[in-house]
Protein backbone atom coordinates (compact mmCIF):
# COMPACT_ATOMS: atom_id res chain seq x y z
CA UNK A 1 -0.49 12.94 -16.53
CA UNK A 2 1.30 15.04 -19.05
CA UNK A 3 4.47 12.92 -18.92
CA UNK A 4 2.53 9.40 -19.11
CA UNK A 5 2.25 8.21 -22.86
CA UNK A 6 -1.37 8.07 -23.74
CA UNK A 7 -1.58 4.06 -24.35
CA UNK A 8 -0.42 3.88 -20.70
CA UNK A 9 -2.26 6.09 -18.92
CA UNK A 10 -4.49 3.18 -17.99
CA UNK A 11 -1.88 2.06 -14.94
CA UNK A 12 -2.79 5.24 -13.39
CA UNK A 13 -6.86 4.99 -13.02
CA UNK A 14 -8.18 5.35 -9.47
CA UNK A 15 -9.84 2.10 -8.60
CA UNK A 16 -12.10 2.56 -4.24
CA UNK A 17 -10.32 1.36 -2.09
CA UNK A 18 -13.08 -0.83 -1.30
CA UNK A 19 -11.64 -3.07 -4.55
CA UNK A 20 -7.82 -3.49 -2.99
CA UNK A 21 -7.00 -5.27 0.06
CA UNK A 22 -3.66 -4.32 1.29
CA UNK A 23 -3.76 -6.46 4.67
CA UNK A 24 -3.45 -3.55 6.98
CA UNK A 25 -0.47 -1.84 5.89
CA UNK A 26 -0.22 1.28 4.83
CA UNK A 27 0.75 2.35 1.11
CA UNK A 28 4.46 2.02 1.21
CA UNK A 29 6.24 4.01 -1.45
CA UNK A 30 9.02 1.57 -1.08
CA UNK A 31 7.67 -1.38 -1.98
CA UNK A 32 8.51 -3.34 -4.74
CA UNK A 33 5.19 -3.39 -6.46
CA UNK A 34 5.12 0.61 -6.59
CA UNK A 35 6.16 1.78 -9.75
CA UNK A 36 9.34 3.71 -10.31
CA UNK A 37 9.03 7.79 -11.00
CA UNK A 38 9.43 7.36 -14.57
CA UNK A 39 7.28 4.10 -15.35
CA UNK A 40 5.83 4.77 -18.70
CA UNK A 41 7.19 8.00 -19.15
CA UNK A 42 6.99 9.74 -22.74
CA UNK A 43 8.88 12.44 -22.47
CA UNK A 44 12.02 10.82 -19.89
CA UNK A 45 10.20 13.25 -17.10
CA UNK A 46 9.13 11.87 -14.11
CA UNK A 47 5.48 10.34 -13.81
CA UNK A 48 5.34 9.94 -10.00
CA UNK A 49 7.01 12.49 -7.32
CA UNK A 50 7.08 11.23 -3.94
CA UNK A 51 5.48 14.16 -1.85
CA UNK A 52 7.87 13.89 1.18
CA UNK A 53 11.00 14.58 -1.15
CA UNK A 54 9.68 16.29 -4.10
CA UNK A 55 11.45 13.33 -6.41
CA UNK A 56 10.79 10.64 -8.48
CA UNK A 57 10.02 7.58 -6.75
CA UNK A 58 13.15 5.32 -6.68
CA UNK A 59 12.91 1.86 -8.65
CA UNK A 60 12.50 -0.37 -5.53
CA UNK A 61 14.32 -3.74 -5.48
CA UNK A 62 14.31 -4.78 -2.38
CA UNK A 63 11.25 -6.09 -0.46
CA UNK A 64 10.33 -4.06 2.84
CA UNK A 65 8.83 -5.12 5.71
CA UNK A 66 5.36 -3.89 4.44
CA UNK A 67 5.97 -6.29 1.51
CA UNK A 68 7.31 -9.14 3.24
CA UNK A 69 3.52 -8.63 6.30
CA UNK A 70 1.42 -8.41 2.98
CA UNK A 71 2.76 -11.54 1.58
CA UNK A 72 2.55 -13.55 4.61
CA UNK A 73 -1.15 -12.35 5.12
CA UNK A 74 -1.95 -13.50 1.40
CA UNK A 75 -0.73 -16.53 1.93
CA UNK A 76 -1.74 -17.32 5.79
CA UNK A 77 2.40 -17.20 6.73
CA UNK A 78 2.74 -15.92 10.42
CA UNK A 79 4.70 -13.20 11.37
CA UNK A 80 7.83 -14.95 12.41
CA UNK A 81 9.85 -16.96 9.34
CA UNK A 82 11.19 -20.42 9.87
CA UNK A 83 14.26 -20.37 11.12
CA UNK A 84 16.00 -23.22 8.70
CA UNK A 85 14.60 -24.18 5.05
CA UNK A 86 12.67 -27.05 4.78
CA UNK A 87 13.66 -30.27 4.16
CA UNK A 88 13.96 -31.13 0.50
CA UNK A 89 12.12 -33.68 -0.77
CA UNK A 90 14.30 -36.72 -1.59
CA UNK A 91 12.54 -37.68 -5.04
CA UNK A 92 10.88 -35.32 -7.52
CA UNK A 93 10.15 -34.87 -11.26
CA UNK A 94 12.75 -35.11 -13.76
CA UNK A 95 14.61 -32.24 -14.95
CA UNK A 96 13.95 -31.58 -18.90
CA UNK A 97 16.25 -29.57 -20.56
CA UNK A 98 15.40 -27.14 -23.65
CA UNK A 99 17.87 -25.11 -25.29
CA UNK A 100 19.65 -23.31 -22.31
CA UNK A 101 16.71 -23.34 -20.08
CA UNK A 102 15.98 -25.77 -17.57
CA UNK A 103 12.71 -27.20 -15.82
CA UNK A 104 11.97 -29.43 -13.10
């Protein structure tokens, strides 16, 4: 904890297990929602070393299969995706426009 600034050293409390659900899967240190190895660094060191490498923890962008099974469990998906999209459908709300952002 010597590398994590001290107004951030809140991310890193243990919480039981027993408060988490991770929908069967295992902790996946390349999931997206890990942090990276220097997340809230003070110092530019690395915060979190990834004990099968002995290196920071690589910012993840990509979802893995552990992210895509915990996702589908949150949200009652099965196990195989659709094969097409859905269909669109063929009215909806208008689109405003603000500045250069849009929303439908």
């Amino acid at each position: 904890m010597q590398n994590v600034s001290p107004s951030m050293r809140y991310n890193f409390n243990k919480i039981p297990t027993s408060s988490w659900n991770s929908f069967g899967q295992a902790f996946d240190v390349n999931s997206v929602m890990q942090y990276n190895g220097y997340a809230f660094s003070q110092n530019g060191q690395p915060v979190l070393i990834d004990r099968s490498t002995g290196r920071a923890i690589c910012w993840n962008t990509k979802l893995t299969a552990s992210d895509y099974a915990q996702i589908n469990s949150l949200y009652g998906c099965g196990s195989n995706p659709t094969a097409a999209p859905t269909t669109r459908p063929t009215a909806g709300p208008s689109t405003t426009t603000t500045s250069n952002v849009s929303y439908k």
